[in-house]
Protein backbone atom coordinates (compact mmCIF):
# COMPACT_ATOMS: atom_id res chain seq x y z
CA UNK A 1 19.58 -34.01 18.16
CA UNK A 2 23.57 -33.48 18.16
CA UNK A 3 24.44 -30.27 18.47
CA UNK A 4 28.16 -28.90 17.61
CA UNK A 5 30.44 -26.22 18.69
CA UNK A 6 33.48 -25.58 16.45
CA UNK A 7 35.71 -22.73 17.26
CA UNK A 8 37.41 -20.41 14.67
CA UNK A 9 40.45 -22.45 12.76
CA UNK A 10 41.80 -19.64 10.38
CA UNK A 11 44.57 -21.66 9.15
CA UNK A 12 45.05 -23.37 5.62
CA UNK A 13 43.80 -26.53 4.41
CA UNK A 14 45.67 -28.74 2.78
CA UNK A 15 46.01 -32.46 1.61
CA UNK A 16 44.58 -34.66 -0.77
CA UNK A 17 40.95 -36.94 0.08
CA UNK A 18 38.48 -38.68 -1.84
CA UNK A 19 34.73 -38.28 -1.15
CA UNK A 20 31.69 -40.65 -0.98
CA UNK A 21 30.25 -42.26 -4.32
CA UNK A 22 28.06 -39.60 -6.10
CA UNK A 23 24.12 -40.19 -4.08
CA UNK A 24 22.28 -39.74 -7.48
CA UNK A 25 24.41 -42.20 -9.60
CA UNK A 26 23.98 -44.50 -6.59
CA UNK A 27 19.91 -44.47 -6.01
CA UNK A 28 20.23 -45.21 -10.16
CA UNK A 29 22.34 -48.11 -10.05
CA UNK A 30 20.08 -49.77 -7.43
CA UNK A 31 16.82 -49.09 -8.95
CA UNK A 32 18.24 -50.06 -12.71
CA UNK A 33 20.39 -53.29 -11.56
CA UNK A 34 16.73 -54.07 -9.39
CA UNK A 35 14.57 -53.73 -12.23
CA UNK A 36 17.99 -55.90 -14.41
CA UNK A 37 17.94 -59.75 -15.11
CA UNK A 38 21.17 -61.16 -13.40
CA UNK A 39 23.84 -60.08 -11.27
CA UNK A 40 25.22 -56.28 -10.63
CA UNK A 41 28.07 -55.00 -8.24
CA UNK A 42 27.93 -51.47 -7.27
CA UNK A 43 31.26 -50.29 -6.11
CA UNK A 44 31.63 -46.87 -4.22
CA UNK A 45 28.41 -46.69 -3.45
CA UNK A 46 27.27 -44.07 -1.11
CA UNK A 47 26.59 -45.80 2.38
CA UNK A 48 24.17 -42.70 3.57
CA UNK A 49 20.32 -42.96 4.86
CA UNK A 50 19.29 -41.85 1.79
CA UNK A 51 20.56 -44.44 -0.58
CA UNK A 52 20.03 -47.17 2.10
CA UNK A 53 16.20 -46.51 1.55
CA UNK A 54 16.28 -47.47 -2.05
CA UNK A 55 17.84 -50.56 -1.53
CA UNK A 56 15.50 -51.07 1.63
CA UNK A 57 12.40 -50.19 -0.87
CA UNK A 58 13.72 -53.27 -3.45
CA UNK A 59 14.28 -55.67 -0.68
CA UNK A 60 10.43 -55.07 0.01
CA UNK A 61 10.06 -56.02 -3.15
CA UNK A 62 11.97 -59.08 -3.10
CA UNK A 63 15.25 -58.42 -4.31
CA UNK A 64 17.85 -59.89 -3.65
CA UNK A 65 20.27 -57.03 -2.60
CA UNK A 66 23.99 -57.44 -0.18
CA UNK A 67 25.56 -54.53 1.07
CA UNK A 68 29.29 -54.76 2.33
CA UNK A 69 30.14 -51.01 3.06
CA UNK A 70 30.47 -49.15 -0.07
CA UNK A 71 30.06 -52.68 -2.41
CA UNK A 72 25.87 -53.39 -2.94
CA UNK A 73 25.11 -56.78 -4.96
CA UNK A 74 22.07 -56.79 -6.62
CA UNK A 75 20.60 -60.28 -7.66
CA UNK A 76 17.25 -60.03 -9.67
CA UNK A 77 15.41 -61.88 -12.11
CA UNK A 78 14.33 -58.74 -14.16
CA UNK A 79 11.47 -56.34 -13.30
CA UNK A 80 8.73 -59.48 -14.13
CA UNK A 81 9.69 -61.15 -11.10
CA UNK A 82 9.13 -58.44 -8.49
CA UNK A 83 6.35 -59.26 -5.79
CA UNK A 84 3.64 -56.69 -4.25
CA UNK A 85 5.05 -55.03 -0.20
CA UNK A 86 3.70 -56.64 2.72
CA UNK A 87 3.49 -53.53 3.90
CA UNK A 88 3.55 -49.40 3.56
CA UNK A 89 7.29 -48.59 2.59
CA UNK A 90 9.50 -45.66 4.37
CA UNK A 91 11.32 -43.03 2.22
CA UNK A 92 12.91 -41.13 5.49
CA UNK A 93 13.82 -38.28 3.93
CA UNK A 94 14.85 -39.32 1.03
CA UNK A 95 13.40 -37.51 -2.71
CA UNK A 96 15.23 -39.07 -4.67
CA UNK A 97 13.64 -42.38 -3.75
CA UNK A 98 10.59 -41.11 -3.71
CA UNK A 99 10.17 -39.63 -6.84
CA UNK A 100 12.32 -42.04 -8.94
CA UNK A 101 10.50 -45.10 -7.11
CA UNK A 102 7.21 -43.43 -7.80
CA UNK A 103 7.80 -44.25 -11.64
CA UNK A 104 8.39 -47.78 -10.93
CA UNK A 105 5.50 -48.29 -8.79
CA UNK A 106 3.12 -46.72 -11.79
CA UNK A 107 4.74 -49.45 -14.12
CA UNK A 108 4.66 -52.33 -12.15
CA UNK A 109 1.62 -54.13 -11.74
CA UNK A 110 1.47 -54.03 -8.27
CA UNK A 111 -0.41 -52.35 -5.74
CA UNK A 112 2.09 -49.99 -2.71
CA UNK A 113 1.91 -47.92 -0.47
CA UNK A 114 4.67 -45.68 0.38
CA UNK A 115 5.61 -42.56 3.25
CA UNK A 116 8.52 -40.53 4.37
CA UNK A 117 9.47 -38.23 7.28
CA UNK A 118 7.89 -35.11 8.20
CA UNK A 119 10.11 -33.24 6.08
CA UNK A 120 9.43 -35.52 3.18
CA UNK A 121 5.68 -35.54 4.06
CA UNK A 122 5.54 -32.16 3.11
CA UNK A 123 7.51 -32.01 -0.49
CA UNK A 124 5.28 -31.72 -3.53
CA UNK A 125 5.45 -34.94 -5.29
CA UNK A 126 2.59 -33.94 -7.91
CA UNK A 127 5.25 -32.64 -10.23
CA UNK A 128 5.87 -36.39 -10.80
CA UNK A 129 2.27 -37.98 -9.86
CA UNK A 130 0.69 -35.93 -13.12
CA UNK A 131 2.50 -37.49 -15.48
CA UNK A 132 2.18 -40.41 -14.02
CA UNK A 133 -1.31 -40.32 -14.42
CA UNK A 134 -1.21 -39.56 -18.43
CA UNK A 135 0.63 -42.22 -18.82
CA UNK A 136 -2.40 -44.36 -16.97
CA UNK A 137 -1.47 -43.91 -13.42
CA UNK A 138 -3.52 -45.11 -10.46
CA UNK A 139 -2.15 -42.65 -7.33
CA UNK A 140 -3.96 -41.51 -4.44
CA UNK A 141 -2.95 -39.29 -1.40
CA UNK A 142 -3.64 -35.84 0.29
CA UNK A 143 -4.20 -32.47 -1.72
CA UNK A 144 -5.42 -35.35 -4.56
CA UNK A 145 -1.81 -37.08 -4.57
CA UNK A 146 0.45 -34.01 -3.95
CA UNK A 147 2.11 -35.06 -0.49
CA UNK A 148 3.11 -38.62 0.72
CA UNK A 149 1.25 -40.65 1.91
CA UNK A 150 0.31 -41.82 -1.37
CA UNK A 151 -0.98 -45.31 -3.02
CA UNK A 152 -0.49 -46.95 -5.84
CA UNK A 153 -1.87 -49.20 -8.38
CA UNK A 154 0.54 -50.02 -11.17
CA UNK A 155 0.66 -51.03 -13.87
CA UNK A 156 -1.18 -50.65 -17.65
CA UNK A 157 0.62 -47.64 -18.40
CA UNK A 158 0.89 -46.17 -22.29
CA UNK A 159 3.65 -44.36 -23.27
CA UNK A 160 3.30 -40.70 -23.75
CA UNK A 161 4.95 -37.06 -25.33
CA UNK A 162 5.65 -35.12 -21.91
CA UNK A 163 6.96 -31.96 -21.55
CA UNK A 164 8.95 -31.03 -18.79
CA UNK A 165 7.41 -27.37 -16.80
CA UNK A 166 10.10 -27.85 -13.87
CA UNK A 167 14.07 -28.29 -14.20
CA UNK A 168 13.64 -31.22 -12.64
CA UNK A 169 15.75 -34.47 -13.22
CA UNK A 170 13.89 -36.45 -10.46
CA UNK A 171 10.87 -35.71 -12.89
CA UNK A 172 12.18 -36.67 -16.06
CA UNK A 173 13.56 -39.96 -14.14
CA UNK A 174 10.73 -40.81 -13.23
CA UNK A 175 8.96 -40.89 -15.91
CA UNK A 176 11.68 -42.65 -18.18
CA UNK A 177 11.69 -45.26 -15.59
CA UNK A 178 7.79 -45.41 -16.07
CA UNK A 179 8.38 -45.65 -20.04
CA UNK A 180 10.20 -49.01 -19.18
CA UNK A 181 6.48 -50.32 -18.35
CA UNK A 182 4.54 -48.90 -21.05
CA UNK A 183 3.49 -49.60 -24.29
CA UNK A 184 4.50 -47.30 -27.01
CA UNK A 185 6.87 -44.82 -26.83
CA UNK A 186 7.80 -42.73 -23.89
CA UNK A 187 9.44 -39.32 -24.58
CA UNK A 188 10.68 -36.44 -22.71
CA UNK A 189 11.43 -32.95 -24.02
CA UNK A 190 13.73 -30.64 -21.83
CA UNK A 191 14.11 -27.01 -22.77
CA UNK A 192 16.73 -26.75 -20.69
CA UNK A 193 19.57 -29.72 -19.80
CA UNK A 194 19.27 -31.25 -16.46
CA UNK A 195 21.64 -33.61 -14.94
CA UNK A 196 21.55 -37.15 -16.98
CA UNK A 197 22.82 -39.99 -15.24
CA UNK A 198 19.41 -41.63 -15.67
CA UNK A 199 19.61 -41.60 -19.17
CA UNK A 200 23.37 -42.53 -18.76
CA UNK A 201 22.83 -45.31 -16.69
CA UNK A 202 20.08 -46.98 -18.43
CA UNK A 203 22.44 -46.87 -21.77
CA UNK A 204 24.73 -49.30 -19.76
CA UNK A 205 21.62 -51.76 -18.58
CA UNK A 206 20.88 -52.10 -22.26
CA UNK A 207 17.93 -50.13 -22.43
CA UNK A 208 17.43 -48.80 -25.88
CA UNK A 209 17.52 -45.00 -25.05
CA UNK A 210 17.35 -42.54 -27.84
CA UNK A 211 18.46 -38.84 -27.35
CA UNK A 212 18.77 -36.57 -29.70
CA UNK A 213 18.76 -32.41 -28.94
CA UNK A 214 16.32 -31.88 -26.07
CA UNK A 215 14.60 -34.82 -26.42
CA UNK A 216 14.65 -38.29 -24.94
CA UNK A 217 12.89 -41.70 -26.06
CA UNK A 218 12.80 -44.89 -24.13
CA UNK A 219 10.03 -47.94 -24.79
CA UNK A 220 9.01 -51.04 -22.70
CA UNK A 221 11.93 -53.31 -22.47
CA UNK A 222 14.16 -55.75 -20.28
CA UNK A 223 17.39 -54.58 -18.90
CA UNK A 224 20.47 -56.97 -18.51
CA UNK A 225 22.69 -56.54 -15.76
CA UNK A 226 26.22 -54.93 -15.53
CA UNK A 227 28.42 -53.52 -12.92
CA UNK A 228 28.73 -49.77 -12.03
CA UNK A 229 31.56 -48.25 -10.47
CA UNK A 230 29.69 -44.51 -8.56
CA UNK A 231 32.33 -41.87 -9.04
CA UNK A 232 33.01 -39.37 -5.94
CA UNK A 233 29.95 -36.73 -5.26
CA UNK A 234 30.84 -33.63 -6.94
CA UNK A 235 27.84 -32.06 -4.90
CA UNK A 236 30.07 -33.82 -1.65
CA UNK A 237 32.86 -32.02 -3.10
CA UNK A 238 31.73 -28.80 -3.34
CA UNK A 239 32.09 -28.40 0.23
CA UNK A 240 35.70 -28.69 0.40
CA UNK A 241 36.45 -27.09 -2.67
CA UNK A 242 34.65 -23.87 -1.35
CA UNK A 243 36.76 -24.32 1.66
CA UNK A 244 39.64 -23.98 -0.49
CA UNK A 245 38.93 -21.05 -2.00
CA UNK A 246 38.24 -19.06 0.80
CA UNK A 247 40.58 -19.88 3.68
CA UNK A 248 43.62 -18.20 3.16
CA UNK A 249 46.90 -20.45 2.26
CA UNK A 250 45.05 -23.64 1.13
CA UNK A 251 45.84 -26.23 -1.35
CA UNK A 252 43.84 -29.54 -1.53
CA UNK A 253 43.19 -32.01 -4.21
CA UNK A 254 39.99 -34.34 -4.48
CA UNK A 255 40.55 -37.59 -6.50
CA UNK A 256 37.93 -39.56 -8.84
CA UNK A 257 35.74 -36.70 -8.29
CA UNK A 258 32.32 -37.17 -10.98
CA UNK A 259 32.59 -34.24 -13.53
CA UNK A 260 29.40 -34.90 -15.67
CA UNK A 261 28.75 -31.88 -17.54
CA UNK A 262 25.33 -31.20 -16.05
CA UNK A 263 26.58 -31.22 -12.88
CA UNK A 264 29.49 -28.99 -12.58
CA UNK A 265 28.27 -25.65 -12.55
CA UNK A 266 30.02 -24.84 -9.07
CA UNK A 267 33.32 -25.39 -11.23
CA UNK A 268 32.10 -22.83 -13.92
CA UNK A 269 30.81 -20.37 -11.37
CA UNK A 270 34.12 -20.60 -9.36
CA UNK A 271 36.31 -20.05 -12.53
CA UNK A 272 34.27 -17.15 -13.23
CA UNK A 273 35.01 -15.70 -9.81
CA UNK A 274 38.77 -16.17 -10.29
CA UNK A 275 39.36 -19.07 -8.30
CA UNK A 276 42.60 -21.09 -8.90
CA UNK A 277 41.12 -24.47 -9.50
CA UNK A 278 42.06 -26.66 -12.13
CA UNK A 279 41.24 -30.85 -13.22
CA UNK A 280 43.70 -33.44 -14.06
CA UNK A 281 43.50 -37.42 -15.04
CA UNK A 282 40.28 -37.18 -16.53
CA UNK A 283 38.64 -40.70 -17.62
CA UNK A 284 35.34 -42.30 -18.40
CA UNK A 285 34.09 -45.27 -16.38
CA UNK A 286 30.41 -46.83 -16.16
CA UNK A 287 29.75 -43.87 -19.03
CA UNK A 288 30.70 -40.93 -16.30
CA UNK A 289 33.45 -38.62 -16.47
CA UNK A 290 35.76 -38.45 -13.57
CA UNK A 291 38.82 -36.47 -12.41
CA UNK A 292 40.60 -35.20 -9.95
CA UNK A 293 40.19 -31.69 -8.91
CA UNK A 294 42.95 -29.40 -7.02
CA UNK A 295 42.06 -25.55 -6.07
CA UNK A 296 44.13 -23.12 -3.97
CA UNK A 297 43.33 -19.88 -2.44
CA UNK A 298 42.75 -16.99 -4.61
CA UNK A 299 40.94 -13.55 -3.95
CA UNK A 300 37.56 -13.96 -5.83
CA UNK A 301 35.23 -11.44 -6.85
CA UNK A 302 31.17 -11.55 -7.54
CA UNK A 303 29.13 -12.12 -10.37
CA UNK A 304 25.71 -13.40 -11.01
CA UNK A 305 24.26 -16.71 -11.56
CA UNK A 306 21.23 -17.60 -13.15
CA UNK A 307 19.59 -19.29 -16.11
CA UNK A 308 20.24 -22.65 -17.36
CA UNK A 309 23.25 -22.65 -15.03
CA UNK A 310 21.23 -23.29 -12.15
CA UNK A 311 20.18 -26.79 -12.56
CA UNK A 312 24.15 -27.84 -13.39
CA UNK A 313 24.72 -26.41 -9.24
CA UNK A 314 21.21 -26.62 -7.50
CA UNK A 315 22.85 -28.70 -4.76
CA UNK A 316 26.17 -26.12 -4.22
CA UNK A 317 24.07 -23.25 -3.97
CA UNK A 318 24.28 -22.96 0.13
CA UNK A 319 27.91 -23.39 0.36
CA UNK A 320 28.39 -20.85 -3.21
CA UNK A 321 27.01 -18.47 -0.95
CA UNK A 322 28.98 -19.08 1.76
CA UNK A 323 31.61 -18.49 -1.09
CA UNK A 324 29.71 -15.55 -2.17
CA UNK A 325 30.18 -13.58 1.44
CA UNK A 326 34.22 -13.74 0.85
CA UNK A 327 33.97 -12.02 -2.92
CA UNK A 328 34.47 -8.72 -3.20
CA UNK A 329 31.54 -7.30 -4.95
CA UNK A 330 27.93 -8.46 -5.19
CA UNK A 331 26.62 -12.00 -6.03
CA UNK A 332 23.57 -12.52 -7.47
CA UNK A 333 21.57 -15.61 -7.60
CA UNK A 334 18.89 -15.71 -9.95
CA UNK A 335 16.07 -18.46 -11.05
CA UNK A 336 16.24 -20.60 -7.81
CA UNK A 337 13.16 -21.01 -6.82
CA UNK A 338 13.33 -24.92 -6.67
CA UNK A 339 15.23 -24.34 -3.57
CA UNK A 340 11.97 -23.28 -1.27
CA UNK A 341 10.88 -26.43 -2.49
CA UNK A 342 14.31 -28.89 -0.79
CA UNK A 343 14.46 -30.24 2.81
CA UNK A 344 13.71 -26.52 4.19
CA UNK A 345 13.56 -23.75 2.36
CA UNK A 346 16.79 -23.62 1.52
CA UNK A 347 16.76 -19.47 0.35
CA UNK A 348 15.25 -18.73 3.42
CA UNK A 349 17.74 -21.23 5.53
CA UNK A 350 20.59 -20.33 3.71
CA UNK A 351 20.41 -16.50 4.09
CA UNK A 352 19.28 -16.90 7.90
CA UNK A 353 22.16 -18.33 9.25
CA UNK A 354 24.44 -16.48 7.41
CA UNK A 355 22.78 -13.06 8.25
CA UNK A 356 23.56 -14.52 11.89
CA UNK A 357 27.24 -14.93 11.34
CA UNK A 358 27.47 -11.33 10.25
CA UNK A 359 27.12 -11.53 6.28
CA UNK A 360 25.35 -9.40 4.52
CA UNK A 361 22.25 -10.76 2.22
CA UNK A 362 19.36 -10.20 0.63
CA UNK A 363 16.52 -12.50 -0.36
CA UNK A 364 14.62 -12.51 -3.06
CA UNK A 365 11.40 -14.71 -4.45
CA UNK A 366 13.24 -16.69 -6.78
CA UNK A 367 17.03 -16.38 -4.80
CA UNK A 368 19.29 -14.33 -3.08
CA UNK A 369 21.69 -11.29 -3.28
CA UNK A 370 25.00 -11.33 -1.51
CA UNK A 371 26.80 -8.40 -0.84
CA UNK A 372 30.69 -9.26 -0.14
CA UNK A 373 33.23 -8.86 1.37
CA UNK A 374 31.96 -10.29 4.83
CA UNK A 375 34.02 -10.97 8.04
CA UNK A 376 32.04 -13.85 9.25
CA UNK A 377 31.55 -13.90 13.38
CA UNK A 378 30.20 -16.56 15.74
CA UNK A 379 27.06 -17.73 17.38
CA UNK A 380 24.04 -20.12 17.35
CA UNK A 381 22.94 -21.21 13.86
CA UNK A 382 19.93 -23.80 12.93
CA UNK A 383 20.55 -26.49 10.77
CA UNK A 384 16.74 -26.94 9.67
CA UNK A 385 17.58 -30.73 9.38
CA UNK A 386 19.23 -30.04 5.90
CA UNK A 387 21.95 -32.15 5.29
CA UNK A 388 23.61 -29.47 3.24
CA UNK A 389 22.89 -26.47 5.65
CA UNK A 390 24.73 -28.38 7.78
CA UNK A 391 27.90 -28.41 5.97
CA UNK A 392 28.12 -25.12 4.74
CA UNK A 393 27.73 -23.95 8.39
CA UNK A 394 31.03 -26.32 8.92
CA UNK A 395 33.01 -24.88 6.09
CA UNK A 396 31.77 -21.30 7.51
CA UNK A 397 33.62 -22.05 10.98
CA UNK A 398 37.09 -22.26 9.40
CA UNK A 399 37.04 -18.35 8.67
CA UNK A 400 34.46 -17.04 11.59
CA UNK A 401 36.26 -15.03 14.41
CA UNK A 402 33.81 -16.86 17.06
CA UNK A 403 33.07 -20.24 18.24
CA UNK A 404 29.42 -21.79 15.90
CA UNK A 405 27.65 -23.62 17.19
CA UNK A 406 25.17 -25.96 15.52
CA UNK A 407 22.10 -27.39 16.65
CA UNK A 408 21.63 -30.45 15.20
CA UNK A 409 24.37 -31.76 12.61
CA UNK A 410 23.00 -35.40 12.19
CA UNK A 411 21.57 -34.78 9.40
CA UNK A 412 24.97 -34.71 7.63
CA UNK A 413 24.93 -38.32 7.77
CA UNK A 414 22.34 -38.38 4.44
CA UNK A 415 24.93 -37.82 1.98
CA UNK A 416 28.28 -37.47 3.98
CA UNK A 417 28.65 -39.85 7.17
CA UNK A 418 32.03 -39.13 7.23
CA UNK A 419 32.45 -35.28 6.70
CA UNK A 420 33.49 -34.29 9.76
CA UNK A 421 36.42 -36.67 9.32
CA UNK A 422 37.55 -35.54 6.27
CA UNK A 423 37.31 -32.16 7.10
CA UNK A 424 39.55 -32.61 9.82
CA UNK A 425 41.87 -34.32 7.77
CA UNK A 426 42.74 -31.44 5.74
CA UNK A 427 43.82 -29.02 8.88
CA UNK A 428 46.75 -28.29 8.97
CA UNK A 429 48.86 -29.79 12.03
């Protein structure tokens, strides 16, 4: 454990940065330029634990994968050639892997075994493993294949017509990924748009992907390699940009910052609240949008978030609350009950430590009500191991009147080895 004690800053931020390649574009481009026939450069790829398990996952399965910092080559000879794990492989604490890899193992004809971390041990994983099995599965594990440990003998899969009953895009991921093993057709229906680099990503391997409304179509096929730049991790972002708009004074701008429209609900929500934030030098590359994003300090009020916004900021919602206890007015989130189900409960971590800093807020079964405006004090808060927790708590210290200290922030490294350098950067001398 590393614990952390920063004392009160109150001063603007300002400056310009750029943050780490976007973690779910980068688990994609491994997995797709793994399962690819030829040669495919990843640039700005995000160098956490997390995506460092997917590659370590493909290696076990004889890939052929460099890593030089934020540059991963990926040589393969197509998703035919890949050979059976000599033994069990470890997720960490790493979801994504494990439910995107899940769909692979079912398709590949293979038998593997995989496990994570305690925290990982205990994340439901049967959202994915049931469709799994339609499609012809072979998984076995505790609570009948809920929870890793689990086994797996791939392969024979038929396509099938699924659903989705979660707002999940791990889910549908995984079961497109799947749909590149089975005969027939594989389709997806979403009622409700979750975030698709999946679908954008296998577009650019050549995979012939069909979308049209709420549903997506994908058959058994080869995928040809091509290179992927990962734009910077809007969810990575979010951190500073909430900074921002709360400390008094700031200015900052992020550069080549991802702005796929399924994933920027935290710029929607923060409109809405009357921040100042606005995106320049938009442009398209490897099929994502990027930009660069600049926000300044502006008094923001409450308002309520729900609905089919919720998927577009699942990831922002610890730090939008932090956001939430400078508003005047009441926030309300609504429809989040995914988040009981992250590295902690997130609702019940989130409001915790900011009821300890002096906030006032309210849970609820399905999310949280925030009443605002909060003057945020000091004290000992609990990271729960959540990479996120983590750095809201940071962002938190720059407008608390006390010294917080932090009990374990390791866990940042996941998806931001380098926050606490960046967020230094932006103080003000």
């Amino acid at each position: 454990m590393t614990a952390m004690k920063l004392e009160p800053y109150q001063k603007p931020l300002t400056g310009e940065l750029e943050v780490p390649g976007d973690k779910s574009i980068s688990h994609r481009a491994v997995i797709l330029g793994s399962l690819a026939k030829g040669t495919t450069k990843v640039t700005n790829f995000l160098d956490g634990e997390d995506c460092r398990r997917t590659i370590d996952a493909f290696r076990s399965l004889g890939v052929g994968i460099e890593q030089e910092g934020t540059t991963v080559t990926i040589h393969s000879d197509g998703k035919e050639s890949l050979v059976e794990a000599k033994q069990p492989i470890y997720f960490g604490n790493s979801g994504t892997t494990a439910r995107l890899m899940l769909g692979v193992f079912a398709g590949l004809p293979l038998f593997t075994t995989l496990y994570g971390d305690p925290s990982l041990t205990v994340r439901p994983m049967d959202r994915v493993v049931q469709p799994l099995r339609q499609m012809g599965a072979s998984i076995n594990g505790r609570a009948e294949g809920s929870f890793l440990p689990l086994a797996v003998n791939g392969g024979g899969l038929k396509g099938i017509s699924y659903i989705l009953p979660v707002k999940s895009a791990q889910v549908k991921s995984a079961v497109l990924l799947a749909g590149l093993f089975a005969e027939d057709v594989t389709e997806v229906i979403e009622h409700t748009a979750t975030r698709n680099h999946s679908e954008n990503m296998l577009a650019a391997f050549g995979a012939d992907i069909v979308i049209k409304n709420n549903v997506i179509r994908i058959t058994n096929q080869s995928l040809s390699a091509t290179n992927v730049y990962v734009p910077g991790d809007i969810s990575s972002a979010a951190f500073f940009i909430a900074a921002a708009a709360i400390v008094p004074g700031s200015n900052i701008t992020i550069h080549n910052v991802g702005l796929n429209k399924t994933r920027t609900g935290i710029i929607d929500v923060l409109l809405e609240m009357g921040a100042s934030l606005n995106i320049s030098n938009e442009k398209v590359i490897s099929g994502e949008l990027i930009g660069d994003i600049t926000i300044r300090y502006e008094n923001l009020k409450g308002t309520i978030i729900e609905g089919d916004m919720i998927p577009r900021l699942i990831d922002e919602i610890p730090v939008i609350a932090l956001v939430a206890t400078q508003a005047e007015g009441d926030t309300e989130i609504r429809d989040a009950k995914e988040l009981r189900l992250k590295e902690t409960d997130r609702i019940e971590a989130i409001a915790s430590n900011l009821i300890k800093l002096g906030a006032h807020v309210e849970t609820t079964e399905d999310g949280m009500i925030i009443h605002g405006k909060a003057s945020l004090t000091g004290g000992e808060v609990a990271s729960y191991d959540d990479h996120r927790i983590v750095m809201m708590l940071a962002v938190a210290s720059l407008i608390a009147n006390d010294n917080i200290v932090i009990d374990d922030i390791s866990s940042a490294a996941i998806s931001y080895p380098g926050f606490f350098k960046h967020l230094d950067t932006l103080k003000t001398p």
